[in-house]
Protein backbone atom coordinates (compact mmCIF):
# COMPACT_ATOMS: atom_id res chain seq x y z
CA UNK A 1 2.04 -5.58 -1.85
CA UNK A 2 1.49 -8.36 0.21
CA UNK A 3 -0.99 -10.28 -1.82
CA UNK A 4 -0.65 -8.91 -5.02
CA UNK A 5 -3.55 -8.44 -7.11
CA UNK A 6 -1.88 -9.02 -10.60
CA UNK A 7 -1.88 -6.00 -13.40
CA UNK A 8 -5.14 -4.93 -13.87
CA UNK A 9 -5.92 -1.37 -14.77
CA UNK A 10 -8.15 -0.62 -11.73
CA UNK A 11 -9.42 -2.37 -8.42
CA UNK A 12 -12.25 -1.86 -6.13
CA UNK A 13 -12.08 -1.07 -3.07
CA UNK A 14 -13.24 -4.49 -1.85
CA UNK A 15 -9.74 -6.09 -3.74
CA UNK A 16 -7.93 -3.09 -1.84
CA UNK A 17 -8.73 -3.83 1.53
CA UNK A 18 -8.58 -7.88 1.33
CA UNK A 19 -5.30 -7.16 -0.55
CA UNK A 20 -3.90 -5.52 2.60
CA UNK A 21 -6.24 -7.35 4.90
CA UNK A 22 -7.88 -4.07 6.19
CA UNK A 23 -11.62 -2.95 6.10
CA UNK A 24 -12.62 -1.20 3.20
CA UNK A 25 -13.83 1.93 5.95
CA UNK A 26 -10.11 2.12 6.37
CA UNK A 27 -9.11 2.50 2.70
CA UNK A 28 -11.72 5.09 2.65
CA UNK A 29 -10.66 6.72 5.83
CA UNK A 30 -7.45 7.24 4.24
CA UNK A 31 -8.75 8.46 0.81
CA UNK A 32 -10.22 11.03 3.05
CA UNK A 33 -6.36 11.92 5.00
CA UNK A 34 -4.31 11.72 2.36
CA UNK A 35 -4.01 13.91 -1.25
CA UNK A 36 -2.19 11.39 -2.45
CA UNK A 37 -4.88 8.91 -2.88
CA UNK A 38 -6.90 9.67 -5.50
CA UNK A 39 -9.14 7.14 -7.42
CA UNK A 40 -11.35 7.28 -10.16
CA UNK A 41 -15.42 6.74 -9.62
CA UNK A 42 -18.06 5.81 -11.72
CA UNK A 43 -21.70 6.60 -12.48
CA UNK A 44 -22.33 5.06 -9.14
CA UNK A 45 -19.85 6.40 -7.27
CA UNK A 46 -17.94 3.26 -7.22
CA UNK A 47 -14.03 3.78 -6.05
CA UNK A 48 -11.63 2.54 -8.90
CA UNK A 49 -8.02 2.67 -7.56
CA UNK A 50 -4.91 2.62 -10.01
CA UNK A 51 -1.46 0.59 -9.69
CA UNK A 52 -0.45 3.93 -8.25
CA UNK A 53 -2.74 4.56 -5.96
CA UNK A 54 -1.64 0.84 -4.67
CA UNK A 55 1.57 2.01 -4.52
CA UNK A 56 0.57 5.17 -2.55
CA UNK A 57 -1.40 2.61 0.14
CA UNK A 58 0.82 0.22 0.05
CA UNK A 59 3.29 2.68 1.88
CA UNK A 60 0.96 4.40 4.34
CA UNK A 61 0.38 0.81 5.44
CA UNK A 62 3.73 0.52 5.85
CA UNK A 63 4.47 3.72 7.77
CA UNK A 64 1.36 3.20 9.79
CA UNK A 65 0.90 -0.30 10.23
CA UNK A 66 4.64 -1.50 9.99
CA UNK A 67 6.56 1.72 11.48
CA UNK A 68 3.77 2.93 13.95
CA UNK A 69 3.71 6.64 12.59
CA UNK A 70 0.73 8.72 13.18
CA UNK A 71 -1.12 10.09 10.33
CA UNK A 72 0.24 13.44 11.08
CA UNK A 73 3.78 11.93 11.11
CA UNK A 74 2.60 9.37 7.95
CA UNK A 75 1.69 12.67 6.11
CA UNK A 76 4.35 14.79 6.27
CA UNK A 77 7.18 12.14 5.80
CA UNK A 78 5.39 11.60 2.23
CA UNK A 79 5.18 15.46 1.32
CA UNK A 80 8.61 15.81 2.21
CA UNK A 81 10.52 12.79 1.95
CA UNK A 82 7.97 10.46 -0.38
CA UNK A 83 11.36 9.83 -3.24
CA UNK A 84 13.70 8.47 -0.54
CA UNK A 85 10.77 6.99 1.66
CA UNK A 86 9.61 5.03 -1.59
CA UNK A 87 13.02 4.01 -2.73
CA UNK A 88 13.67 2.73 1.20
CA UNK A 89 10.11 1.10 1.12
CA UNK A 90 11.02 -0.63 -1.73
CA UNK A 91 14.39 -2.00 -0.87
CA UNK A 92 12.91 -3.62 2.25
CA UNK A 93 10.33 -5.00 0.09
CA UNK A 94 13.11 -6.81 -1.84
CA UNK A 95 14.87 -7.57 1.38
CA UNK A 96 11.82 -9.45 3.04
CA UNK A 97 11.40 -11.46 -0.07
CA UNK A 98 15.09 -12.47 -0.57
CA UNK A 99 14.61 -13.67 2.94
CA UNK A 100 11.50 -15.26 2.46
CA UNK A 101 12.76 -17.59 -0.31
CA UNK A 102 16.00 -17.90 1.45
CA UNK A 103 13.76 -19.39 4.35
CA UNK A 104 11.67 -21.37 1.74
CA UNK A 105 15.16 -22.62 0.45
CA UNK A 106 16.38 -23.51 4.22
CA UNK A 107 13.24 -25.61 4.60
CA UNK A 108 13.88 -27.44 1.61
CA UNK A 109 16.69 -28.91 2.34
């Protein structure tokens, strides 16, 4: 994630969408589009979201922020593909942050 929000059990929405620098309508917006987001609410109604359903954001960002897919294109590349899109996801995670301290090394020196 790109501003991670340490290991806590649950986050509200609010942490979501300033974690991925978004407004929180869009975090709901997507609870709405996609199964895969699910999170726990309170008495209040209050959205909880879990490490996974981070996870499960943190890659529709990607494919619709990052990769310009549509949600119809975002949708069905997770119900079909979600293993190998996650495992891809996550290897360009590492990538960018080898490169980023690479860079951080560079300007070090």
């Amino acid at each position: 994630m790109r501003h991670p929000l340490g290991e806590k059990l649950y986050y509200s929405i609010g942490e979501v969408a300033k974690a991925f620098d978004v407004n929180s309508s869009l975090i709901r917006f997507w609870e709405k589009e996609f199964d895969e987001i699910h999170p726990k609410k309170n008495a209040k109604g209050n959205r909880k979201f879990t490490q996974s359903d981070l996870k499960t954001i943190e890659l529709i960002y990607h494919l619709v922020k990052e990769r310009g897919f549509t949600l119809e294109g975002a949708k069905t590349h997770l119900r079909e593909d979600k293993k190998e899109t996650l495992s891809k996801f996550e290897l360009i995670s590492k990538l960018k942050a080898i490169k980023s301290e690479l860079i951080s090394i560079k300007n070090q020196l």
